[in-house]
C-alpha atoms as a PDB file:
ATOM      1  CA  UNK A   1      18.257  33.778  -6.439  1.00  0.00           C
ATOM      2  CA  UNK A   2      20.285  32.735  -9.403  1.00  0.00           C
ATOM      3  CA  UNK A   3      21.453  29.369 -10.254  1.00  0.00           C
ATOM      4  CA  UNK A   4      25.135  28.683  -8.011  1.00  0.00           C
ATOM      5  CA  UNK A   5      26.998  25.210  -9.412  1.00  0.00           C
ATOM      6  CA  UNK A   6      27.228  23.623  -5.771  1.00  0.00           C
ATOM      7  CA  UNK A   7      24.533  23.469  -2.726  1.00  0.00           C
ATOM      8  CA  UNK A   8      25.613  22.941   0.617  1.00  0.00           C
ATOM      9  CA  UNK A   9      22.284  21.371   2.950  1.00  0.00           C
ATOM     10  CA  UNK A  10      23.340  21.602   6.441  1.00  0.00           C
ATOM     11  CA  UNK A  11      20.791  19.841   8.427  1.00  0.00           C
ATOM     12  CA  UNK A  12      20.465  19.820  12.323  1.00  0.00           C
ATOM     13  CA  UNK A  13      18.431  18.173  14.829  1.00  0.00           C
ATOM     14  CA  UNK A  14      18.994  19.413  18.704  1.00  0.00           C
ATOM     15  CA  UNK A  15      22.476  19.548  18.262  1.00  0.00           C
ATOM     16  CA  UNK A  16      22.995  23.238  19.367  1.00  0.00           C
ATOM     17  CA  UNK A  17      26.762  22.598  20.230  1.00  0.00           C
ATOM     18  CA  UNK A  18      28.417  21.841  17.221  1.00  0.00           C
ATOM     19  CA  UNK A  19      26.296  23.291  14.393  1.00  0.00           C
ATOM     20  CA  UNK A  20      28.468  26.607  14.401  1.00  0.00           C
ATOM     21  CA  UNK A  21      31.578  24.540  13.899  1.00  0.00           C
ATOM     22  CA  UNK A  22      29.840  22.937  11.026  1.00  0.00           C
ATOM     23  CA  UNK A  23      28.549  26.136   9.239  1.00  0.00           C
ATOM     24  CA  UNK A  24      31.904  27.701   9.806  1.00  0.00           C
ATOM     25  CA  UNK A  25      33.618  24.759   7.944  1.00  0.00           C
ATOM     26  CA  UNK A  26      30.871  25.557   4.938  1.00  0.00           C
ATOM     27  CA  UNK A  27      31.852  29.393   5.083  1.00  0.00           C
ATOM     28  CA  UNK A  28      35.746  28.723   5.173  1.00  0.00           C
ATOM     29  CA  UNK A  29      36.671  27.450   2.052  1.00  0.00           C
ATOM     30  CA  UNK A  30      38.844  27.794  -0.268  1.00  0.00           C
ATOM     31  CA  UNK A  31      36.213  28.530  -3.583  1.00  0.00           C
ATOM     32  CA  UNK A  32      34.892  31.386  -4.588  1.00  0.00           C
ATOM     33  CA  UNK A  33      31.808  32.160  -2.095  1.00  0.00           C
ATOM     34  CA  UNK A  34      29.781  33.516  -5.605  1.00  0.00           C
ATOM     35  CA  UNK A  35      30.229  29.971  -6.332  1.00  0.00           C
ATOM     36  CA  UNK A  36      27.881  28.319  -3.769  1.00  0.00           C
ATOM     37  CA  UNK A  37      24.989  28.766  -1.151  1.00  0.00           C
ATOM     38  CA  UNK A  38      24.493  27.300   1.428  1.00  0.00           C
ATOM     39  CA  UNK A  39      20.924  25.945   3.052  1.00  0.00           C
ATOM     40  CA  UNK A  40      20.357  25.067   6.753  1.00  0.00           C
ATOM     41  CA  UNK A  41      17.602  23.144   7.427  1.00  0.00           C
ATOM     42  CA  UNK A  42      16.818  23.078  11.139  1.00  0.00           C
ATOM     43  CA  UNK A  43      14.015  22.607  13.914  1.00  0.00           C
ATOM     44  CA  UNK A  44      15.104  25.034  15.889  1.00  0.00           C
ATOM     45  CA  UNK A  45      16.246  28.302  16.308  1.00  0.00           C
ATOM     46  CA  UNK A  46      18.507  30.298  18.761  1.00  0.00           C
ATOM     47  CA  UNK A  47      20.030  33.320  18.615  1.00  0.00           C
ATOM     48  CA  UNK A  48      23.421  32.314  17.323  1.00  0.00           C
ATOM     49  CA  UNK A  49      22.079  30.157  14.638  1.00  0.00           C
ATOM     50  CA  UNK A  50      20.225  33.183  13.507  1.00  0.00           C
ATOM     51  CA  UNK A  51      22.476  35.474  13.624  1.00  0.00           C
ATOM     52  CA  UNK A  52      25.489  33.376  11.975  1.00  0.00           C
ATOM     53  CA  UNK A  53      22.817  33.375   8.616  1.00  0.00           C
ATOM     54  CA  UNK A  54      21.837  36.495   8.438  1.00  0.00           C
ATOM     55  CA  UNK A  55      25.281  37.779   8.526  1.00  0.00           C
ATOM     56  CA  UNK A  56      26.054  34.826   6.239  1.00  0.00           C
ATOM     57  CA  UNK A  57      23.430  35.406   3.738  1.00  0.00           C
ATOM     58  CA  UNK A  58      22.819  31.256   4.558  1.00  0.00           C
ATOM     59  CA  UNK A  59      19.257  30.088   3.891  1.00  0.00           C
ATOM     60  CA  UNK A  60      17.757  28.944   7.309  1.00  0.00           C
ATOM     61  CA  UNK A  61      14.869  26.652   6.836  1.00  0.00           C
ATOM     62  CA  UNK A  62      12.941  25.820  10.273  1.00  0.00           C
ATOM     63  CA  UNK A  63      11.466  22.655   9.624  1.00  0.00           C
ATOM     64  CA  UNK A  64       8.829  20.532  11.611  1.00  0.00           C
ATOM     65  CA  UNK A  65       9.881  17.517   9.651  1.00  0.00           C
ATOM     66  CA  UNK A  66      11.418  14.552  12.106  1.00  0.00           C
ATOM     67  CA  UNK A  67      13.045  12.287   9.436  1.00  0.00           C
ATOM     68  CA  UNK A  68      16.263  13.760   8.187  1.00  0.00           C
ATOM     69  CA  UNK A  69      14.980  12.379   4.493  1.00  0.00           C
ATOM     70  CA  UNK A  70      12.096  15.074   4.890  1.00  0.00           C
ATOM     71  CA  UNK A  71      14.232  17.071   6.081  1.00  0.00           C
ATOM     72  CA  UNK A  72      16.923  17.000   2.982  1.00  0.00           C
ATOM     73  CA  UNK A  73      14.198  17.667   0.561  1.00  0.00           C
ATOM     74  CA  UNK A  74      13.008  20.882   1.804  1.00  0.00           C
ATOM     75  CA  UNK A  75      16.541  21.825   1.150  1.00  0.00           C
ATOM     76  CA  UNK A  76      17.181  20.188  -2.146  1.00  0.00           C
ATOM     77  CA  UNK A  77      13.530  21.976  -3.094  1.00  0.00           C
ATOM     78  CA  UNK A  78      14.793  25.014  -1.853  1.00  0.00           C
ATOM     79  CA  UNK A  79      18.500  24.982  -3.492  1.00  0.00           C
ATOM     80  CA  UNK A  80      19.521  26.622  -6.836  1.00  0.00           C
ATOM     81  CA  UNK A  81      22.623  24.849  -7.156  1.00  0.00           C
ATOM     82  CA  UNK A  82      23.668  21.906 -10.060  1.00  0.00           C
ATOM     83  CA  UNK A  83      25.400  19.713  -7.380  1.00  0.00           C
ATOM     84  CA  UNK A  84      24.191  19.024  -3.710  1.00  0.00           C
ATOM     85  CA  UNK A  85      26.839  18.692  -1.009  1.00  0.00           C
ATOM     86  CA  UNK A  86      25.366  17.461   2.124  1.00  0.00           C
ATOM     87  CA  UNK A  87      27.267  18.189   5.662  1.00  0.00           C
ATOM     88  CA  UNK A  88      25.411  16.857   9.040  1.00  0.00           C
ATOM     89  CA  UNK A  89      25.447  18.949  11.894  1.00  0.00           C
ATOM     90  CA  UNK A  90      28.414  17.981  14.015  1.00  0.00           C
ATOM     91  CA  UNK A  91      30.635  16.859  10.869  1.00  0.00           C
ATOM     92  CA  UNK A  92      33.070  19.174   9.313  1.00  0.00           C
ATOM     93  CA  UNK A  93      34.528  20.199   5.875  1.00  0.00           C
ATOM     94  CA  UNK A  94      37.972  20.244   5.312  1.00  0.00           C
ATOM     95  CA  UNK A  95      38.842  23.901   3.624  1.00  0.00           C
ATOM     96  CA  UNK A  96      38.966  22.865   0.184  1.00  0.00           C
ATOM     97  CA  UNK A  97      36.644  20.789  -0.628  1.00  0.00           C
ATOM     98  CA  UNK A  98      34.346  22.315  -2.066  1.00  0.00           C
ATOM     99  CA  UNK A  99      37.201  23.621  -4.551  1.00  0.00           C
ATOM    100  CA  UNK A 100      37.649  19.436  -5.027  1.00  0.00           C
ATOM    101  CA  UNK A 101      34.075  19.113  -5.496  1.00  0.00           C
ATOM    102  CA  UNK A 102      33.925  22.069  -8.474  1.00  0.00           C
ATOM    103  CA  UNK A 103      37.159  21.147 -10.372  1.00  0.00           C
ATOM    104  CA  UNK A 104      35.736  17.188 -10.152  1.00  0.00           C
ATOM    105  CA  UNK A 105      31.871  17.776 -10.576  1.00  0.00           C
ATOM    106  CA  UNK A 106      31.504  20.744 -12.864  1.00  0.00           C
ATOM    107  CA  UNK A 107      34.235  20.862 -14.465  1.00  0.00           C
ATOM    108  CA  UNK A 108      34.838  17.100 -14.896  1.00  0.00           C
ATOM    109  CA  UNK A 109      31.125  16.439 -15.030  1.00  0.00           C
ATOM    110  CA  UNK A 110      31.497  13.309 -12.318  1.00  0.00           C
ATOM    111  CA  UNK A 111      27.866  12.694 -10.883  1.00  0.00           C
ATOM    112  CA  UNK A 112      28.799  11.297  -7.721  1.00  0.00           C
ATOM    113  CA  UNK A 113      31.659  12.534  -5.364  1.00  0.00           C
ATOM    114  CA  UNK A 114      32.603  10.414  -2.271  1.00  0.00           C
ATOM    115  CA  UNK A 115      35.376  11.567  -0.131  1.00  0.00           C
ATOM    116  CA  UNK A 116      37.078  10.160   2.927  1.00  0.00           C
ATOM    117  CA  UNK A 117      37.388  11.170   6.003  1.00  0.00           C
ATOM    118  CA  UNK A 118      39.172  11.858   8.994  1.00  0.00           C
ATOM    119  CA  UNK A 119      37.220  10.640  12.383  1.00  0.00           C
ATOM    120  CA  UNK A 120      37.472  13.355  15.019  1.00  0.00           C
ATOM    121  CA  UNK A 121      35.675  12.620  18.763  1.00  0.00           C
ATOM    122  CA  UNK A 122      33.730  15.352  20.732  1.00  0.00           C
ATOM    123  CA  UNK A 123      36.689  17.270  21.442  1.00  0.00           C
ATOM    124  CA  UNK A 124      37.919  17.869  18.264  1.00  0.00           C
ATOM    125  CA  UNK A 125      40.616  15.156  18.369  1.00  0.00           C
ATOM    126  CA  UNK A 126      41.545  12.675  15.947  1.00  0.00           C
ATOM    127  CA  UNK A 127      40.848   9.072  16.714  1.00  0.00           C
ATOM    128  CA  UNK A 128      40.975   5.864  14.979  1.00  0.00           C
ATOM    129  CA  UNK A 129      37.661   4.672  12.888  1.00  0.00           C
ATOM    130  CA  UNK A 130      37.163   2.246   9.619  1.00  0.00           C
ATOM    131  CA  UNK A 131      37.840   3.456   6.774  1.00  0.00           C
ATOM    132  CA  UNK A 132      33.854   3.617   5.519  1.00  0.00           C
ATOM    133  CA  UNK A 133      32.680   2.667   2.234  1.00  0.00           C
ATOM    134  CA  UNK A 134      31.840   4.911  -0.989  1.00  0.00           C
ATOM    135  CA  UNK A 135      28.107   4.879   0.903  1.00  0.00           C
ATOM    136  CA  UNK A 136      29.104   5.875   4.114  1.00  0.00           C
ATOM    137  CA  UNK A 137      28.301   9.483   5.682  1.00  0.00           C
ATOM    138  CA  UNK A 138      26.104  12.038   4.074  1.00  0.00           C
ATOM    139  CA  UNK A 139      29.021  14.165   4.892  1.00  0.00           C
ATOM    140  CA  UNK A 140      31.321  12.720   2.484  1.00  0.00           C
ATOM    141  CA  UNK A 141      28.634  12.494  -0.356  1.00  0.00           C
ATOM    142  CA  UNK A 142      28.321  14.988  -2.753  1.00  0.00           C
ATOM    143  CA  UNK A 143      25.509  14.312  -6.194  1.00  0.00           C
ATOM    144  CA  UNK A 144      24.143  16.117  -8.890  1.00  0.00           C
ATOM    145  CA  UNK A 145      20.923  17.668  -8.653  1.00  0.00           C
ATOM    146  CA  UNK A 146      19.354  15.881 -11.617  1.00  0.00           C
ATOM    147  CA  UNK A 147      20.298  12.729 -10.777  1.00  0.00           C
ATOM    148  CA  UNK A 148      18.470  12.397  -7.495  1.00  0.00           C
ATOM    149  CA  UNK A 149      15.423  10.645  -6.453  1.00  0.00           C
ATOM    150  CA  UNK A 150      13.967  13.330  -4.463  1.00  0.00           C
ATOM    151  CA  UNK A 151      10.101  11.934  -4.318  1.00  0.00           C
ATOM    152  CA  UNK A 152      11.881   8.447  -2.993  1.00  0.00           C
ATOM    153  CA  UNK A 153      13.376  10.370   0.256  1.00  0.00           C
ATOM    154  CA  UNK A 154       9.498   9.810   1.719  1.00  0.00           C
ATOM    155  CA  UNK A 155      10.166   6.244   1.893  1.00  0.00           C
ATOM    156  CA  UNK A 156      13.552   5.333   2.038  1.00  0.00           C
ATOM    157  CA  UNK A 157      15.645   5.784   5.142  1.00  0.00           C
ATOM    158  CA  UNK A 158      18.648   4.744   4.481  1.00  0.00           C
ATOM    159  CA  UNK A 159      19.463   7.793   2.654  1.00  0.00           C
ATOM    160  CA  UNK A 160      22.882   7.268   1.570  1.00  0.00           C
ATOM    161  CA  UNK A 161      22.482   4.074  -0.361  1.00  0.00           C
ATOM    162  CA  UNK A 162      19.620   5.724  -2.013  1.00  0.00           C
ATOM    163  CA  UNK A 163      21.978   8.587  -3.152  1.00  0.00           C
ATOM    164  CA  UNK A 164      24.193   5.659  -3.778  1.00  0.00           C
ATOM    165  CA  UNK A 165      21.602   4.085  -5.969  1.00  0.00           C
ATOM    166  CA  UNK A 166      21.074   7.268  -7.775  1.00  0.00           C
ATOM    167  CA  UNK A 167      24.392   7.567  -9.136  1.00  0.00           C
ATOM    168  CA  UNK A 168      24.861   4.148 -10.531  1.00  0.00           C
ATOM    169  CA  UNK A 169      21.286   4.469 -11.904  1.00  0.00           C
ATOM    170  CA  UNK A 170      22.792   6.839 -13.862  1.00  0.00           C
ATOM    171  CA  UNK A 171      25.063   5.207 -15.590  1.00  0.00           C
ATOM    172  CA  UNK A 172      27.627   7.946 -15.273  1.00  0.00           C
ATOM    173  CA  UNK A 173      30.626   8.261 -13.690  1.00  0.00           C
ATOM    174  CA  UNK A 174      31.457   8.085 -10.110  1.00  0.00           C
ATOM    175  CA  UNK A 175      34.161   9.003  -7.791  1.00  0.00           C
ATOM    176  CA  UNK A 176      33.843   6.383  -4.684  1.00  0.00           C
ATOM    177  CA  UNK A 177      37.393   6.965  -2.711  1.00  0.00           C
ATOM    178  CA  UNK A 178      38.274  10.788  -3.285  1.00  0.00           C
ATOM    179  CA  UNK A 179      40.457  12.622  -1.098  1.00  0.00           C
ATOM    180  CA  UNK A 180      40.177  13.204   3.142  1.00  0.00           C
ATOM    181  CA  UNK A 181      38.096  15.992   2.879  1.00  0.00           C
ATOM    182  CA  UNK A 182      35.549  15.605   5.613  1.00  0.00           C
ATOM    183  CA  UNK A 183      36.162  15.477   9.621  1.00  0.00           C
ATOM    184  CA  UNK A 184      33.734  12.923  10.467  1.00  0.00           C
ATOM    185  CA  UNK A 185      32.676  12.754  14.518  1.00  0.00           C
ATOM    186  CA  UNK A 186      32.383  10.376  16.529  1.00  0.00           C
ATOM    187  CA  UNK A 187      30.355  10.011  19.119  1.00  0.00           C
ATOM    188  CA  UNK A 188      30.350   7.605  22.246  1.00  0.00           C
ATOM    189  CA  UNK A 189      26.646   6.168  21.542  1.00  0.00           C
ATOM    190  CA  UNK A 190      27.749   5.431  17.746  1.00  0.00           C
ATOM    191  CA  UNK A 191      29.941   2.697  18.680  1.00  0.00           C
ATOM    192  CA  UNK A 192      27.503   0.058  20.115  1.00  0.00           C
ATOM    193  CA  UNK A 193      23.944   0.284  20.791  1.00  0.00           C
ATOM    194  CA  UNK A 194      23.007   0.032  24.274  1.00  0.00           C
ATOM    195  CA  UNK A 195      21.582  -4.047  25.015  1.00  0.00           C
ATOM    196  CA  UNK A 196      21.278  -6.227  28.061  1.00  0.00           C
ATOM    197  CA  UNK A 197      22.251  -9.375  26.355  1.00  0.00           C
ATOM    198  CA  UNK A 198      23.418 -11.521  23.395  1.00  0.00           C
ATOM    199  CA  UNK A 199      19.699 -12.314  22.722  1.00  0.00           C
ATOM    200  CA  UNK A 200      18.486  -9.142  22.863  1.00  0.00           C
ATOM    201  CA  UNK A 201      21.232  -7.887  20.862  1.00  0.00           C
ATOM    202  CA  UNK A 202      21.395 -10.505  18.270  1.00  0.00           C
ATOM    203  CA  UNK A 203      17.592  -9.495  18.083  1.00  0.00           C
ATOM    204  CA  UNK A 204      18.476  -5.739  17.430  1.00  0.00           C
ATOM    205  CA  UNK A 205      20.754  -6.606  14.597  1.00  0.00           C
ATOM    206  CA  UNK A 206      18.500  -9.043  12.885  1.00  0.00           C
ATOM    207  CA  UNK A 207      15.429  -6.521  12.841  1.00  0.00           C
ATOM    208  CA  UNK A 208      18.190  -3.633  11.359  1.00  0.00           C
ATOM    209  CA  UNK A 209      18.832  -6.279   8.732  1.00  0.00           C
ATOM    210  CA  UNK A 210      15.137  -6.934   8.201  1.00  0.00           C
ATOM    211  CA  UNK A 211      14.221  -3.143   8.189  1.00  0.00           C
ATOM    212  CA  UNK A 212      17.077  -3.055   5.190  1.00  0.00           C
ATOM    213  CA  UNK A 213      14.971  -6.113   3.150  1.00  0.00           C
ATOM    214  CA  UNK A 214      11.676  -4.080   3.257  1.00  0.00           C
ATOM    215  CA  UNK A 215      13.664  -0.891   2.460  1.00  0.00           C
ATOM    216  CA  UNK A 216      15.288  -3.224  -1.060  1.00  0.00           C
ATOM    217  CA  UNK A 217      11.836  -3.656  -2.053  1.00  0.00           C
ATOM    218  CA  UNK A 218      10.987  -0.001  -2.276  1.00  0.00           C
ATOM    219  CA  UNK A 219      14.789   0.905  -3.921  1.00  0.00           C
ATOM    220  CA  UNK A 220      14.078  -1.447  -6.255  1.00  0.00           C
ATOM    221  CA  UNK A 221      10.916   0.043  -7.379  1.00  0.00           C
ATOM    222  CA  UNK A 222      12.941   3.042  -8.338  1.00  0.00           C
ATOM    223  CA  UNK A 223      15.849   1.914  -9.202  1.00  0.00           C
ATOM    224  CA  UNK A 224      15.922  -0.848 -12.544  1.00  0.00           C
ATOM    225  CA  UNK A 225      19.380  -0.656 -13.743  1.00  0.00           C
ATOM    226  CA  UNK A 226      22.092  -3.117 -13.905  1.00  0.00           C
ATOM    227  CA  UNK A 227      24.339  -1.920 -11.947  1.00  0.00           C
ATOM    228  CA  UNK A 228      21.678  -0.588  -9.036  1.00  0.00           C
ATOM    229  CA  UNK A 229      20.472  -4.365  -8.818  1.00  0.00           C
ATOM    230  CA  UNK A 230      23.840  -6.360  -8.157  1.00  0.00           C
ATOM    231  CA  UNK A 231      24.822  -3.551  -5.600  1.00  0.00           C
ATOM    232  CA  UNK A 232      21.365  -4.149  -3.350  1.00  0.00           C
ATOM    233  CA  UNK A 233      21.793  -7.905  -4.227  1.00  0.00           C
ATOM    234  CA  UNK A 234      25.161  -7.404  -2.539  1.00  0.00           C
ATOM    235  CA  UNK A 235      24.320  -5.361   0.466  1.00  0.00           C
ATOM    236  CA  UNK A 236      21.577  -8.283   1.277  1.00  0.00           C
ATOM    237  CA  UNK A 237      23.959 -11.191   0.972  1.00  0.00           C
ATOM    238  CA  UNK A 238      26.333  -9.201   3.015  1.00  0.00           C
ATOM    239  CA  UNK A 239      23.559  -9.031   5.699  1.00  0.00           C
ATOM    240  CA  UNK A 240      22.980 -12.553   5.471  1.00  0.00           C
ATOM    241  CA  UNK A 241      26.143 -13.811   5.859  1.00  0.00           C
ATOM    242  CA  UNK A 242      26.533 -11.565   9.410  1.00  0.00           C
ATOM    243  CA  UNK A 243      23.222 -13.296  10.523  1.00  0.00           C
ATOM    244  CA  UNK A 244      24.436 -16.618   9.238  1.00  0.00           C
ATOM    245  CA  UNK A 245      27.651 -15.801  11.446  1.00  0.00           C
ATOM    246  CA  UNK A 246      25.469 -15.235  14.546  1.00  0.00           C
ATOM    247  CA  UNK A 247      23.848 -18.543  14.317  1.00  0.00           C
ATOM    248  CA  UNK A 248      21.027 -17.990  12.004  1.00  0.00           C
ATOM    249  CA  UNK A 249      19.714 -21.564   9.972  1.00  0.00           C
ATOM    250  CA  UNK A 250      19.315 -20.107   7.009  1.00  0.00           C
ATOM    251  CA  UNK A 251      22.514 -20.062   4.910  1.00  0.00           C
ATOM    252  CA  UNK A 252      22.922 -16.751   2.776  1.00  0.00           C
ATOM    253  CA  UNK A 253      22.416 -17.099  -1.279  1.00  0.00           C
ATOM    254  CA  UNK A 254      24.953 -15.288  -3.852  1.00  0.00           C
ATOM    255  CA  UNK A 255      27.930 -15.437  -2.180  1.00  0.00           C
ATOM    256  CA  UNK A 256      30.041 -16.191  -5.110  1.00  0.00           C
ATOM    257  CA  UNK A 257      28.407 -13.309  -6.649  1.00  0.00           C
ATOM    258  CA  UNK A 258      28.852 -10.928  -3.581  1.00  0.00           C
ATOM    259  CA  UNK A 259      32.220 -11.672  -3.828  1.00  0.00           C
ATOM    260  CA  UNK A 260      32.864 -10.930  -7.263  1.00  0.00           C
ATOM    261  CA  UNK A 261      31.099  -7.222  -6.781  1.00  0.00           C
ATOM    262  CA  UNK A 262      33.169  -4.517  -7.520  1.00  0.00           C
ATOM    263  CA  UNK A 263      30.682  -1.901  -5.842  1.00  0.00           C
ATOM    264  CA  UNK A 264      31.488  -3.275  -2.314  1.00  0.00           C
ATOM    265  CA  UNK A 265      34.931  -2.417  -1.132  1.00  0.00           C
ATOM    266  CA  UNK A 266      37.356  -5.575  -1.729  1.00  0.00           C
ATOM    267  CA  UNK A 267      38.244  -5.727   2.085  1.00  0.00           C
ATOM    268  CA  UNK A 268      34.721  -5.627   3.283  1.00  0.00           C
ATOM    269  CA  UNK A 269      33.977  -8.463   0.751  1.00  0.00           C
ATOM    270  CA  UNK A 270      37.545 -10.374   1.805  1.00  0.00           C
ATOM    271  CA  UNK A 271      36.178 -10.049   5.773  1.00  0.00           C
ATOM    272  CA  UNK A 272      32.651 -11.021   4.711  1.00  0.00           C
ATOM    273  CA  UNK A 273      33.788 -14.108   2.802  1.00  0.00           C
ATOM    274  CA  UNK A 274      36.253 -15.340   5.342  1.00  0.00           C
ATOM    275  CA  UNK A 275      34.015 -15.335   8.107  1.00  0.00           C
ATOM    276  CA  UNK A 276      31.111 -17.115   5.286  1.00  0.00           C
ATOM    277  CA  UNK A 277      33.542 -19.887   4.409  1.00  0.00           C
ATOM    278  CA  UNK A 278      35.136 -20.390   8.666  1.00  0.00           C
ATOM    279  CA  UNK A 279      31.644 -20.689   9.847  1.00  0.00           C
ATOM    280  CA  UNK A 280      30.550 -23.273   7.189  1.00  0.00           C
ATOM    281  CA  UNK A 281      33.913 -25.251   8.328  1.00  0.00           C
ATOM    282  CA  UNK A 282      33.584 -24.531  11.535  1.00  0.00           C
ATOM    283  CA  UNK A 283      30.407 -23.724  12.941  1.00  0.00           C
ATOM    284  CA  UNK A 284      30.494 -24.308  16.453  1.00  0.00           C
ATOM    285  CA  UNK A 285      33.467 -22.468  16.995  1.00  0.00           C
ATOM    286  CA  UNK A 286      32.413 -19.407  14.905  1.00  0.00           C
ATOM    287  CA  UNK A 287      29.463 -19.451  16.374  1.00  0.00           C
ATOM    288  CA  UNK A 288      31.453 -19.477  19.827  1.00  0.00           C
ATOM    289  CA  UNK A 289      33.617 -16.885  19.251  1.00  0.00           C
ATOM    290  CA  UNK A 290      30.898 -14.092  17.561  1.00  0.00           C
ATOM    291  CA  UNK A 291      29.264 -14.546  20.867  1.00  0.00           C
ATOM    292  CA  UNK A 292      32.094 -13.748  22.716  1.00  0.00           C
ATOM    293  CA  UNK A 293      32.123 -10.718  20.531  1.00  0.00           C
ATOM    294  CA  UNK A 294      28.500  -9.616  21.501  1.00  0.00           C
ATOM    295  CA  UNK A 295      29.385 -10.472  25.017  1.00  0.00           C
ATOM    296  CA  UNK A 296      31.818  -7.426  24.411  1.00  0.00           C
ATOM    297  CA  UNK A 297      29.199  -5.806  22.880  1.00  0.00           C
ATOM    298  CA  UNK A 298      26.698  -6.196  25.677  1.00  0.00           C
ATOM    299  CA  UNK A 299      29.280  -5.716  28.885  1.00  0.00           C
ATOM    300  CA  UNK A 300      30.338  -1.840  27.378  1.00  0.00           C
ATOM    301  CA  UNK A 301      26.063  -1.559  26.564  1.00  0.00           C
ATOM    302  CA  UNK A 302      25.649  -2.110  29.707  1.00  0.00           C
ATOM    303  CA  UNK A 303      28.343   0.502  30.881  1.00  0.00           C
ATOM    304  CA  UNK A 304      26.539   2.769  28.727  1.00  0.00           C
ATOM    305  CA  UNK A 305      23.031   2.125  30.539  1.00  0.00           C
ATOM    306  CA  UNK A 306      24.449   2.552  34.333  1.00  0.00           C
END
């Protein structure tokens, strides 16, 4: 095949029910179809899913892979387009964006396109979410080809700060708030992961937080730039200071500096700080009412377990 400007990597893992939706959003757009392919990269197959490509002309990929990493680089190995858009199998694209995504990223020669989003639940219905960050959502991301780190996706798993990390590698210019252009679900697992009590949840976020240092090291094996080294500085101070918040000892370095970073949204940093500077105040009650929170936590976890 021929060289298209934009890829579209659909991957899917056992979710049978809302991959059509998702495809269907890829197919609908408002751009020229000559303009872009689209790659599904899936472990399994069923009739529908077949048929839906070959009527398509989509690319479907059956893949053994488990990580979705391993799973994104068959695709971006088997795509022939200059930019990569990346939709997950129960998100959605909004009609045109992929006409935002060629008048921004070919045209306009941006490397790195993040969108917002609109949070839908299982049904289909909108609901009320955070806003995200320019690194949240594979579904909102869109990068040029040349620009990624493809032999790093073996490694890392947190695969949207590496795409992240890509772009301001680069050097070149990104887009971090674009339009709503993505429906984003939701689902009822997402919202708090299932624990039997503060310890054991304070325990859960403390080892996510210590799977993100060991995943720092490796980024910052590839990635040697300026501006790729004060955001990963940033994301681990902003860990620190949500351990330091849930009684950890050890008080979090680089605040100031986490502060000042322009690469984390201001209100993220603002709620970070706030919490940083109330708990070194006032530590007993901070540390009295973030438990309260994880009691919250740990009442609708167990709900979830019954």
């Amino acid at each position: 095949m021929e060289s298209v400007p934009i890829t579209v990597i659909i991957t899917v893992y056992n979710r049978e029910r809302f991959i059509l939706d998702a495809i269907n959003s890829a197919l609908n757009q408002t751009l020229d179809k000559n303009l872009y392919e689209i790659i599904v990269v899936s472990n399994f197959e069923n009739e529908e899913l077949s048929h839906i490509c070959k009527q398509n002309d989509i690319e479907l990929i059956l893949s053994k892979n488990i990580s979705l990493g391993a799973k994104i680089k068959e695709g971006i190995i088997a795509s022939h387009g200059d930019i990569i858009s990346f939709l997950e199998d129960d998100d959605q694209f909004m009609p045109g964006k992929l006409s935002l995504i060629f008048k921004k990223m070919v045209q306009e020669k941006v490397v790195y396109y993040h969108n917002m989003f609109e949070a839908i639940d299982e049904t289909g219905s909108k609901i009320n979410y955070f806003k995200g960050n320019p690194f949240f959502n594979l579904s909102c991301m869109s990068i040029r080809h040349d620009i990624i780190r493809v032999e790093a996706l073996n490694e890392i798993t947190e695969l949207e700060e590496l795409f992240y990390l890509s772009a301001l590698d680069s050097g070149k210019t990104l887009v971090k708030y674009g339009k709503v252009l993505t429906k984003y679900m939701v689902h009822p697992s997402q919202s708090h992961s299932p624990s039997k009590s503060i310890e054991s949840l304070k325990k859960q976020k403390e080892k996510g937080y210590a799977k993100y240092e060991n995943e720092r090291k490796i980024m910052s094996e590839y990635f040697k730039s300026a501006r790729a080294k004060r955001f990963m500085k940033a994301i681990s101070t902003s860990n620190a200071i949500e351990m330091f918040c849930l009684d950890a000892n050890k008080k979090p370095n680089n605040v100031l500096h986490y502060f000042s970073n322009s690469n984390i949204p201001l209100r993220i940093r603002t709620k970070r700080f706030k919490k940083y500077l109330l708990t070194r105040l006032f530590p007993k009650k901070m540390n009295a009412y973030f438990n309260n929170r994880l009691k919250v936590e740990v009442e609708i976890s167990k709900e979830m377990l019954a």
